[in-house]
C-alpha atoms as a PDB file:
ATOM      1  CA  UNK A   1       7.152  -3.008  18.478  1.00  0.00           C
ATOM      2  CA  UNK A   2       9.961  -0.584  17.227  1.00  0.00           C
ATOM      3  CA  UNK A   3      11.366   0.644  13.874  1.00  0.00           C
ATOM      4  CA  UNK A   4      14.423   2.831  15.394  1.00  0.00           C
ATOM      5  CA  UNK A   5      16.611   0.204  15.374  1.00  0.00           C
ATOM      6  CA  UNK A   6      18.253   1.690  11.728  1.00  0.00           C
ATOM      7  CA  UNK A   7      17.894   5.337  12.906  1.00  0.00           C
ATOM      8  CA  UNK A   8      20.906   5.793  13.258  1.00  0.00           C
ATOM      9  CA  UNK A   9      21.593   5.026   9.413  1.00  0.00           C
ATOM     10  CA  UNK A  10      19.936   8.702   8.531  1.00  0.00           C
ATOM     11  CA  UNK A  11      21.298  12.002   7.892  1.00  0.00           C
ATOM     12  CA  UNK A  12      20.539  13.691  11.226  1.00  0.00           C
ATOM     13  CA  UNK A  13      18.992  16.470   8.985  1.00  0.00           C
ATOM     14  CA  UNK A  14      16.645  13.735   7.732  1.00  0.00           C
ATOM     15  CA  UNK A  15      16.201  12.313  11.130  1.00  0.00           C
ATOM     16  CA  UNK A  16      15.061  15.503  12.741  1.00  0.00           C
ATOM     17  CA  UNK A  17      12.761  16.409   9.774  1.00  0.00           C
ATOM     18  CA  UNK A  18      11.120  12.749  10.756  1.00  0.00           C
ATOM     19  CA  UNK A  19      10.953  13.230  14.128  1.00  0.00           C
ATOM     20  CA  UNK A  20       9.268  16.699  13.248  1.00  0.00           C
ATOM     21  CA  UNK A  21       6.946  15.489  11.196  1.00  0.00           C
ATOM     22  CA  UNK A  22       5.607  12.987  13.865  1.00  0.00           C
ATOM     23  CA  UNK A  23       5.739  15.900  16.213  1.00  0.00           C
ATOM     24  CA  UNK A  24       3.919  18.059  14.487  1.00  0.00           C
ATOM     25  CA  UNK A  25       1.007  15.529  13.107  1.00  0.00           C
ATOM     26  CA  UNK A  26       0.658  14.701  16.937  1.00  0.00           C
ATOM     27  CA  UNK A  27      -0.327  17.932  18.256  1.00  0.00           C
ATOM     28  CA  UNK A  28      -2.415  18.836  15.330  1.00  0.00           C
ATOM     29  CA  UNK A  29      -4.686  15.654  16.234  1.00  0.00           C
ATOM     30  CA  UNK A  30      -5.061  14.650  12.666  1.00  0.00           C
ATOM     31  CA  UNK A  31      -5.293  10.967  12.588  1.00  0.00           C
ATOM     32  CA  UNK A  32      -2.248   9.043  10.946  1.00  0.00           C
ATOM     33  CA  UNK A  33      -0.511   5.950  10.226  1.00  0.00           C
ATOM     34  CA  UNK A  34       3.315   4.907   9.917  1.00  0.00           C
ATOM     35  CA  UNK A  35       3.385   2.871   6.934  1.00  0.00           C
ATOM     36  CA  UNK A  36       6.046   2.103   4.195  1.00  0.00           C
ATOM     37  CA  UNK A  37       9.793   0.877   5.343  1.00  0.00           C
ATOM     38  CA  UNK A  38       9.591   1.441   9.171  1.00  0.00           C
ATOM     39  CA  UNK A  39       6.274  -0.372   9.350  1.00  0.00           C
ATOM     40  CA  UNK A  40       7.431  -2.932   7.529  1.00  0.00           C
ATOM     41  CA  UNK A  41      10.644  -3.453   9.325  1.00  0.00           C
ATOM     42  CA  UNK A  42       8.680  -3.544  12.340  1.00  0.00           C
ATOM     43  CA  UNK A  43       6.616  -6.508  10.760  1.00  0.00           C
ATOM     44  CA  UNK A  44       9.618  -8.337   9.527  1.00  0.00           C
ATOM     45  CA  UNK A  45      12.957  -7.143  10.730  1.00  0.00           C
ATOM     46  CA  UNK A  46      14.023  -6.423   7.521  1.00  0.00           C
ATOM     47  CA  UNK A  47      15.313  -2.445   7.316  1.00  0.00           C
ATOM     48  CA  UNK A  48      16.155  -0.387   4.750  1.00  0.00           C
ATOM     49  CA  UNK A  49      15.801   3.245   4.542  1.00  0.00           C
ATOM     50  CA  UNK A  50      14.489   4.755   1.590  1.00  0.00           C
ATOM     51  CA  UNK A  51      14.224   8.197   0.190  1.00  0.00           C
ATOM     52  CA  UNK A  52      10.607   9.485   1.748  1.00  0.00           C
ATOM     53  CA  UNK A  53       8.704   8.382   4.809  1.00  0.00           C
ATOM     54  CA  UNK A  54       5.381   7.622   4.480  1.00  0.00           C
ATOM     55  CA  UNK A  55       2.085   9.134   6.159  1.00  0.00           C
ATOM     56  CA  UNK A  56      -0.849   7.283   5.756  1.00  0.00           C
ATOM     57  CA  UNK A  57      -4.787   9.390   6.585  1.00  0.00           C
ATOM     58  CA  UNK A  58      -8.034   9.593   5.020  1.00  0.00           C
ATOM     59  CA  UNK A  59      -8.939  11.326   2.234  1.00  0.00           C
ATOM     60  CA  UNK A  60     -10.460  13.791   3.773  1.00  0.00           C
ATOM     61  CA  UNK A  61      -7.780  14.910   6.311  1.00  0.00           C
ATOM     62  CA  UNK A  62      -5.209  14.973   3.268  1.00  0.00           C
ATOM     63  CA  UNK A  63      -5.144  18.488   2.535  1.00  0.00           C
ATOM     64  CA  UNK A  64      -5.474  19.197   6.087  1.00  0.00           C
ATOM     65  CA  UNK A  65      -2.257  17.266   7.038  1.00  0.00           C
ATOM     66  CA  UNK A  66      -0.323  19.033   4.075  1.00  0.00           C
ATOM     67  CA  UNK A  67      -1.679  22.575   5.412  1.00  0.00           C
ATOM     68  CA  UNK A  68       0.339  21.743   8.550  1.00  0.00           C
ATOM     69  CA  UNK A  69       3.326  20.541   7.076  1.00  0.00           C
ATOM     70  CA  UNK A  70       3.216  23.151   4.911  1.00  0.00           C
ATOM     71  CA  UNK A  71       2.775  25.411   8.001  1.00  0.00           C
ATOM     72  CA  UNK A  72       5.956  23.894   9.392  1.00  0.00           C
ATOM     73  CA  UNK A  73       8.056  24.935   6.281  1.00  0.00           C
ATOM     74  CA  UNK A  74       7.690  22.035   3.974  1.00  0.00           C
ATOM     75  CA  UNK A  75       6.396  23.085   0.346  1.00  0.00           C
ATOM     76  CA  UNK A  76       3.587  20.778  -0.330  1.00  0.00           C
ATOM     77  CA  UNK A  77       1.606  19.123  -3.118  1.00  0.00           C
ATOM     78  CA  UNK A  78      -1.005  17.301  -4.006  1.00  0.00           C
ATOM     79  CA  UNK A  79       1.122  15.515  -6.488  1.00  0.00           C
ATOM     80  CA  UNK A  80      -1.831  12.874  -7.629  1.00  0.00           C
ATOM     81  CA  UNK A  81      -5.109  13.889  -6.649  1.00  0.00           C
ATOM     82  CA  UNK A  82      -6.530  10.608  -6.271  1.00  0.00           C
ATOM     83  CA  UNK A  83      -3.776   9.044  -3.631  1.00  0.00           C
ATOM     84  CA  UNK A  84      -1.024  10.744  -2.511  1.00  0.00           C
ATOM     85  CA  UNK A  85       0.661  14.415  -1.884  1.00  0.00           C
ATOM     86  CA  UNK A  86       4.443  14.897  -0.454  1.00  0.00           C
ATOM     87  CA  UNK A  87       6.002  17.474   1.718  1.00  0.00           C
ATOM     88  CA  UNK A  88       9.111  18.247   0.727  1.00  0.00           C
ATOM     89  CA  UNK A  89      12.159  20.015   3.199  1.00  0.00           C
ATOM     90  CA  UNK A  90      15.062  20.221   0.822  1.00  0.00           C
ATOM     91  CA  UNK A  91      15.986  16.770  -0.743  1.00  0.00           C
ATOM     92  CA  UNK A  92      14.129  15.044   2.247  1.00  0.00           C
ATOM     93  CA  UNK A  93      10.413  14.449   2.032  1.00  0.00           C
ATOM     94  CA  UNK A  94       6.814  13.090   3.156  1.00  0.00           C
ATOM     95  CA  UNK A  95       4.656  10.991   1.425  1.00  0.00           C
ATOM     96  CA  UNK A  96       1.423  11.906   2.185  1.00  0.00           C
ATOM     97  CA  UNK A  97      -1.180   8.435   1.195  1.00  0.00           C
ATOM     98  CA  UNK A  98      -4.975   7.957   1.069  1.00  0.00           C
ATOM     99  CA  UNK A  99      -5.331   5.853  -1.364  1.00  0.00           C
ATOM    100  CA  UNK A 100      -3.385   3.963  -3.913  1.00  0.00           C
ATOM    101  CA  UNK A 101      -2.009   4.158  -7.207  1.00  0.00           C
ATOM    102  CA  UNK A 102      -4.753   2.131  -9.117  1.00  0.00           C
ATOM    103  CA  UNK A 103      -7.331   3.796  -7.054  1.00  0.00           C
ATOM    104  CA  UNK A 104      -8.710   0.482  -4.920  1.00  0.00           C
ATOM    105  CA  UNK A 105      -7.456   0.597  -1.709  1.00  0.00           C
ATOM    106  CA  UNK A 106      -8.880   4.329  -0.042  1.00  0.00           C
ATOM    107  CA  UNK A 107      -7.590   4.676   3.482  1.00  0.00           C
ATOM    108  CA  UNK A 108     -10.792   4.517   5.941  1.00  0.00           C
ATOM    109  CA  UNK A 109     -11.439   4.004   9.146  1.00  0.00           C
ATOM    110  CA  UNK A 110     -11.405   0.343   9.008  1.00  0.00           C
ATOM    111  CA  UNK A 111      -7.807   0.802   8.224  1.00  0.00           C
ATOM    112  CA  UNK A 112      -7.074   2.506  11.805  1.00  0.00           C
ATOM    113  CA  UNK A 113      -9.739  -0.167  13.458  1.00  0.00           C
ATOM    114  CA  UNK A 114      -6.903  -2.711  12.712  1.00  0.00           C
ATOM    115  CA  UNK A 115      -3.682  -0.329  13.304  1.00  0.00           C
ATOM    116  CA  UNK A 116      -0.906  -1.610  15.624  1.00  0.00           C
ATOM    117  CA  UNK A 117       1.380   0.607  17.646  1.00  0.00           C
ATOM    118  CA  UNK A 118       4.837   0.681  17.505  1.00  0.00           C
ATOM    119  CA  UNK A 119       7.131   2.902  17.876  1.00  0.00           C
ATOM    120  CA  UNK A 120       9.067   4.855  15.111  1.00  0.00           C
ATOM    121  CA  UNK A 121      12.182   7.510  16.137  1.00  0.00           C
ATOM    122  CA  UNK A 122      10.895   7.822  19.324  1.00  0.00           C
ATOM    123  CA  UNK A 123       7.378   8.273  18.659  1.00  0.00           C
ATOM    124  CA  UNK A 124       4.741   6.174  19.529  1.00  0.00           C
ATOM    125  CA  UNK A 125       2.486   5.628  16.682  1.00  0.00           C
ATOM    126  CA  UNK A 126      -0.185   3.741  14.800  1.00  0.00           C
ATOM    127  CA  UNK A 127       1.382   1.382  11.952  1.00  0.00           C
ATOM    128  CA  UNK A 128      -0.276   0.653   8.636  1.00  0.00           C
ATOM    129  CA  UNK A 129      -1.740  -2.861   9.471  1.00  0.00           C
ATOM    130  CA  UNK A 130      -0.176  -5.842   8.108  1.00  0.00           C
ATOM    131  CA  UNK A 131      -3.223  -7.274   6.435  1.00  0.00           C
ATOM    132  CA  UNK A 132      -4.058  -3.317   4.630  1.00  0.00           C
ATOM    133  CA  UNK A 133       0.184  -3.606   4.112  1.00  0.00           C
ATOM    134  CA  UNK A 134      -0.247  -7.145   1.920  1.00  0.00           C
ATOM    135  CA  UNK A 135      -3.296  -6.087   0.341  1.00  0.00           C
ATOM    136  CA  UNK A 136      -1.777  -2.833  -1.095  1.00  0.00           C
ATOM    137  CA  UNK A 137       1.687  -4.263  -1.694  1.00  0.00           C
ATOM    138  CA  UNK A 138      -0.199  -7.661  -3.532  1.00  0.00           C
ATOM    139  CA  UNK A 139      -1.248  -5.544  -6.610  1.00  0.00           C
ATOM    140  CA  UNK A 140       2.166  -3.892  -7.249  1.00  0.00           C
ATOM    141  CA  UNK A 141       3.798  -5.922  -9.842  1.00  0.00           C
ATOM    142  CA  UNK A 142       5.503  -2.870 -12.076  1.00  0.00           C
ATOM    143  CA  UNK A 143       7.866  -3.820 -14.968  1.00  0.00           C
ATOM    144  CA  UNK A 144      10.703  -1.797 -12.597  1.00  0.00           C
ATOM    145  CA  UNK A 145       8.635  -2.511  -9.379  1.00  0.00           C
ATOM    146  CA  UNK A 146       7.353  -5.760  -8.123  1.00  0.00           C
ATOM    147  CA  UNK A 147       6.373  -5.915  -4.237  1.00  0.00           C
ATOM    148  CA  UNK A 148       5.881  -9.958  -3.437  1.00  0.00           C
ATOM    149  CA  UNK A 149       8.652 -10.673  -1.809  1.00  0.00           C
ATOM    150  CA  UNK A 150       7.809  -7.998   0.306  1.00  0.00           C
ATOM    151  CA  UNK A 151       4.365  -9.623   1.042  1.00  0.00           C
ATOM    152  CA  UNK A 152       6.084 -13.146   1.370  1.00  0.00           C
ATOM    153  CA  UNK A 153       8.047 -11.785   4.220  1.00  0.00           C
ATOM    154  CA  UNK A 154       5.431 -10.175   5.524  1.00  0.00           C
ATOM    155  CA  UNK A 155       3.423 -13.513   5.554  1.00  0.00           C
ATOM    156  CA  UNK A 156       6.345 -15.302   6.996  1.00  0.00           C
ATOM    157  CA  UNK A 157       6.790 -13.031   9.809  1.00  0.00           C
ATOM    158  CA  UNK A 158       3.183 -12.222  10.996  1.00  0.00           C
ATOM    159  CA  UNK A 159       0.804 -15.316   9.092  1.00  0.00           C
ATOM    160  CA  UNK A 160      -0.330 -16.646  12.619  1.00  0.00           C
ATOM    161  CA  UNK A 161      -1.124 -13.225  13.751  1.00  0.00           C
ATOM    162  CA  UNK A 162      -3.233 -11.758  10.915  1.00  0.00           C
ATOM    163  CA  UNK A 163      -6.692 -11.438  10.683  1.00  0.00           C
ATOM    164  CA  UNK A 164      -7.249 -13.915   8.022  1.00  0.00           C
ATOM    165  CA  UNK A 165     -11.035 -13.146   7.145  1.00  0.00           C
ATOM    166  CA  UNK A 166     -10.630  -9.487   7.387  1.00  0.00           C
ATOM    167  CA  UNK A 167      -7.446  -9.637   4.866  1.00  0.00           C
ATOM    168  CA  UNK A 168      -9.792 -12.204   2.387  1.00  0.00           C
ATOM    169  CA  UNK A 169     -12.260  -9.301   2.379  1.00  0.00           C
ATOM    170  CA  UNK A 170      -9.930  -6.419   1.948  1.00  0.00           C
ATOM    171  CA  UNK A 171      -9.458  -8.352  -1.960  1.00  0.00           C
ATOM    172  CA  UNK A 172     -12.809  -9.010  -2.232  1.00  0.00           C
ATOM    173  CA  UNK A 173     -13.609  -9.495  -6.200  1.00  0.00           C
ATOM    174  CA  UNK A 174      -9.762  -9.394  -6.660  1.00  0.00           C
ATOM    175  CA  UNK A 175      -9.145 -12.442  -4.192  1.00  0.00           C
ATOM    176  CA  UNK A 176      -7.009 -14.174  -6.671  1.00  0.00           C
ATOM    177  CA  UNK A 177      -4.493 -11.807  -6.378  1.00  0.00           C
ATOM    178  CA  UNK A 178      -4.040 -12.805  -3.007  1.00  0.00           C
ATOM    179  CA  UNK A 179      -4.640 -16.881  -4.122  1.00  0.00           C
ATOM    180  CA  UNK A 180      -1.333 -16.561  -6.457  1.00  0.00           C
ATOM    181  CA  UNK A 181       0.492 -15.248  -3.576  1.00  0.00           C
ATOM    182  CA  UNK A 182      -0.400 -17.753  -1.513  1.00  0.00           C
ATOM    183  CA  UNK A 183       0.293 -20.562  -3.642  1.00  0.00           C
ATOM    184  CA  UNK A 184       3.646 -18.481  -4.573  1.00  0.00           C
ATOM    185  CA  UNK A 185       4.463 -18.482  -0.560  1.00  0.00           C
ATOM    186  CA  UNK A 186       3.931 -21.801  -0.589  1.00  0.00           C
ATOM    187  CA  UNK A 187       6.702 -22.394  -3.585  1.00  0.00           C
ATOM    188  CA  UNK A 188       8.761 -20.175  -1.696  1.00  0.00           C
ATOM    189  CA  UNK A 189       9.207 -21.263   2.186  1.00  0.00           C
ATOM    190  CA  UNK A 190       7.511 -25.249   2.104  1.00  0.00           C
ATOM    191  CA  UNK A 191       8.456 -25.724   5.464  1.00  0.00           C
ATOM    192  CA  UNK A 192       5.929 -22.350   6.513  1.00  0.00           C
ATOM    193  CA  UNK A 193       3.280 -23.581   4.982  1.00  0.00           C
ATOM    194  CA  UNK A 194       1.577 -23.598   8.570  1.00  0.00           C
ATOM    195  CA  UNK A 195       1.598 -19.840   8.378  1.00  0.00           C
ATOM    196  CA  UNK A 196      -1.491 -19.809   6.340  1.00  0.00           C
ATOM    197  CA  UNK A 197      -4.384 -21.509   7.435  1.00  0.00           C
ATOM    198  CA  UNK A 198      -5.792 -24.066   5.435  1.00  0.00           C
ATOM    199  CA  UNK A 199      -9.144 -22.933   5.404  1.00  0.00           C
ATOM    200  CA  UNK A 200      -8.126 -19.820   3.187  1.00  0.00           C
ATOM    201  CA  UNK A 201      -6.469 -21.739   0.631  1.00  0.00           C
ATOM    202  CA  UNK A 202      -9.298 -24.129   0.146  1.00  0.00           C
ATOM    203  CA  UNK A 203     -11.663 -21.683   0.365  1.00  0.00           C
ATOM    204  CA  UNK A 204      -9.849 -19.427  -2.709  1.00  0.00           C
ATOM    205  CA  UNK A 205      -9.334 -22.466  -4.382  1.00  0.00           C
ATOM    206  CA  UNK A 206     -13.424 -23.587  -4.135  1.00  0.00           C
ATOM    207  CA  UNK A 207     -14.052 -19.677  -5.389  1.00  0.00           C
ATOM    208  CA  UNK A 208     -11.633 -20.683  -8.353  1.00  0.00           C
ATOM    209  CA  UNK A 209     -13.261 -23.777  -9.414  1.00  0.00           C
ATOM    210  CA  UNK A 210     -16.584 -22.143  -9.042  1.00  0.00           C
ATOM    211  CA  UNK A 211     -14.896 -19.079 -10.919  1.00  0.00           C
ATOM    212  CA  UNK A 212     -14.022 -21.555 -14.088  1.00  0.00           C
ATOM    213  CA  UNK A 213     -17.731 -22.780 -14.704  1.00  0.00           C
ATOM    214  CA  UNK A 214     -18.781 -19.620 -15.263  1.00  0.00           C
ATOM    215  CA  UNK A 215     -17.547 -17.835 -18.679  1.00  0.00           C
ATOM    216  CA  UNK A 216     -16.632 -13.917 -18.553  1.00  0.00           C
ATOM    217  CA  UNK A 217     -19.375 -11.887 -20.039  1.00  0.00           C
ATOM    218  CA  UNK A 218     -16.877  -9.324 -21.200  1.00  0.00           C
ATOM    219  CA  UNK A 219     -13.644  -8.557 -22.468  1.00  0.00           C
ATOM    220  CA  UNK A 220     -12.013  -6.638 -19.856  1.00  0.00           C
ATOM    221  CA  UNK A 221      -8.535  -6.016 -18.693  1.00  0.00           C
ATOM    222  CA  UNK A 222      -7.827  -5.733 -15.165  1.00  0.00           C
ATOM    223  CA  UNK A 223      -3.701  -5.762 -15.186  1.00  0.00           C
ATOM    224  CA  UNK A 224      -3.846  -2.244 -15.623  1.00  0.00           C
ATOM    225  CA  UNK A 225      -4.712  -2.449 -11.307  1.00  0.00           C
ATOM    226  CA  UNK A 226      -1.502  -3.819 -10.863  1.00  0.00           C
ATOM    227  CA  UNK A 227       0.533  -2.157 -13.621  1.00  0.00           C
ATOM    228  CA  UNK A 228       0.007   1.333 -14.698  1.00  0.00           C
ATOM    229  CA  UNK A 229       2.317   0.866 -17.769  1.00  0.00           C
ATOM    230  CA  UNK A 230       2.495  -3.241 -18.987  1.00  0.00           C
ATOM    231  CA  UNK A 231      -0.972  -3.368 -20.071  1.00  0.00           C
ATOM    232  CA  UNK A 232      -1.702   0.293 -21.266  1.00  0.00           C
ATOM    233  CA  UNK A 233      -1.519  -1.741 -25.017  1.00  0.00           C
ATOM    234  CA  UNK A 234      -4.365  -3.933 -24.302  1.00  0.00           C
ATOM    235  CA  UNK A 235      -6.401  -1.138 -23.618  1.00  0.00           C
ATOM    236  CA  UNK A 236      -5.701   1.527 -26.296  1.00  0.00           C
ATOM    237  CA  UNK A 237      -5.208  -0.500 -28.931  1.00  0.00           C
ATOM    238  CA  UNK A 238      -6.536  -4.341 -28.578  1.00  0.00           C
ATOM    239  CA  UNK A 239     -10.059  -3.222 -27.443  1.00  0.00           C
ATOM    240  CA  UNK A 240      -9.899  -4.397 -23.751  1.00  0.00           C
ATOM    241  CA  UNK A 241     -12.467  -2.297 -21.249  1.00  0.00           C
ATOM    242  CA  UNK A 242      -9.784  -0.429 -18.605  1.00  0.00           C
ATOM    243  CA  UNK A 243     -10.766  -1.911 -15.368  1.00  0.00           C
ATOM    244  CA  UNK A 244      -9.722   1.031 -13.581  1.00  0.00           C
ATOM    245  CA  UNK A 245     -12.865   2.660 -14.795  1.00  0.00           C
ATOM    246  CA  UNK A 246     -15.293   0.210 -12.665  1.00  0.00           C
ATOM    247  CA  UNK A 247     -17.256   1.814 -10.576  1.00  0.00           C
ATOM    248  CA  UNK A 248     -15.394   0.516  -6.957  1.00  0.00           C
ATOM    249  CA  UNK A 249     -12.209   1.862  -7.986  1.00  0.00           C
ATOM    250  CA  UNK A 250     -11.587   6.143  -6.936  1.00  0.00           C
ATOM    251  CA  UNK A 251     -10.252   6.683 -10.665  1.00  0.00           C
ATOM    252  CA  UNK A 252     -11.353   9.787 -13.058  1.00  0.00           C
ATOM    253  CA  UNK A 253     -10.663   9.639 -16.836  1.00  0.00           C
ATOM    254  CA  UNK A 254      -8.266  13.020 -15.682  1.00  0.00           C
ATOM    255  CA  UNK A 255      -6.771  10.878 -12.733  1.00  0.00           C
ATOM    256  CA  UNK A 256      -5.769   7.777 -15.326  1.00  0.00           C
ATOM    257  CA  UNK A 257      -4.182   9.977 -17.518  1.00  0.00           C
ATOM    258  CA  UNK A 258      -2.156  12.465 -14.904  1.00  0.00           C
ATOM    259  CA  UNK A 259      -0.927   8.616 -13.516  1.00  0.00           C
ATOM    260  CA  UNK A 260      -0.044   7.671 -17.150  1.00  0.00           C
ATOM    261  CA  UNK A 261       1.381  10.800 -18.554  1.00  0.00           C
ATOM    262  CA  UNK A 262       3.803  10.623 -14.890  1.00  0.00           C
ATOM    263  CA  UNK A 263       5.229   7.138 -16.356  1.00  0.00           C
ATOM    264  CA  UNK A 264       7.838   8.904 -18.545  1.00  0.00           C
ATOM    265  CA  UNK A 265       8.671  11.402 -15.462  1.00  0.00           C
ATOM    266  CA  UNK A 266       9.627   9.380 -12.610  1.00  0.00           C
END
């Protein structure tokens, strides 16, 4: 499996700072994953070449992996404490990940457990694995920023492939997130409906009707897990409970407002 196909698309100045980057993680034995565009042309074999290349490690080897890009001349920072830091090398930099934006998905080592390899400019690496790749890219759904065509493809391309069951429990309580994108793949390609197994769907859908007998026993808003910005009125002013402050997601009071406050920023 390869990504270097579009390669030859980058500055060479951005290439080689790539290329570095994979060198140097390599010999400084930290483990990593490949994940973003390149992985996900290798899933699909759609490219496109965006402005940072992204690094995927646990949370614990993040400020070790920015030490040594930092030791190779990038200036580094943890820019949000809870998921991600960047390496920059002039206009060209590295996205460092461990977690994710609304704090659910840390980076473990089940995540490596399920890595592919492929092979990215010439280096052999481990990819972000397609199930971890839908589950992150299911809960994006910004005003400026929505990711499910990217997960259509991505169930197009690899559905007879993945781990089904392990990709049901990387959603767990939030399984219909992934229920509404399979029913929206389903609107989408009707002749690849064969790429999801029908056990899954009936499944989610038995969880659903099970799910409607039983009233909510508060008045909580979870859309702030897949927008950091659309729902920010339902809980500052309509008296919804943040669902970012739940115990299984890797969110501080400090980290939901440095994420909010970077909204008018970016």
């Amino acid at each position: 499996m390869t990504a270097d196909t579009g390669a030859g698309m980058l500055e060479p100045q951005t290439l080689a700072f790539y290329q570095q980057t994979l060198t140097t993680l390599e010999q400084s034995s930290i483990p990593f994953m490949v994940g973003g565009a390149y992985a996900f042309s290798v899933y699909t074999g759609i490219e496109r070449h965006t402005k940072d290349f992204d690094i995927f490690v646990q949370q614990q080897d993040a400020e070790r992996t920015l030490g040594v890009l930092g030791e190779q001349g990038c200036m580094t920072e943890l820019t949000f404490p809870h998921w991600l830091g960047k390496a920059f090398c002039g206009s060209d930099f590295i996205d460092v990940i461990f977690s994710s934006g609304n704090g659910l998905m840390q980076v473990d080592a089940e995540w490596f457990d399920h890595a592919v390899d492929g092979e990215v400019f010439g280096h052999t690496v481990k990819l972000v694995p397609a199930e971890e790749m839908i589950w992150t890219k299911s809960l994006i759904m910004e005003r400026e920023r929505y990711d499910g065509a990217d997960v259509a493809h991505i169930l197009r391309a690899r559905g007879t492939q993945i781990d089904w069951r392990h990709l049901v429990n990387c959603f767990g309580t939030h399984w219909r997130v992934l229920l509404s994108h399979l029913i929206l793949f389903n609107f989408i390609y009707p002749s690849e409906r064969e790429q999801i197994p029908a056990w899954v769907l009936d499944e989610l859908l038995n969880w659903l009707a099970q799910d409607r007998a039983t009233p909510p026993d508060e008045k909580i808003c979870q859309g702030t897990l897949i927008s950091r910005q659309q729902y920010l009125i339902d809980v500052t002013r309509w008296g919804y409970r943040d669902a970012r402050r739940d115990a299984d997601v890797a969110m501080s009071p400090d980290d939901i407002a440095h994420w909010t406050a970077a909204i008018d920023t970016e």
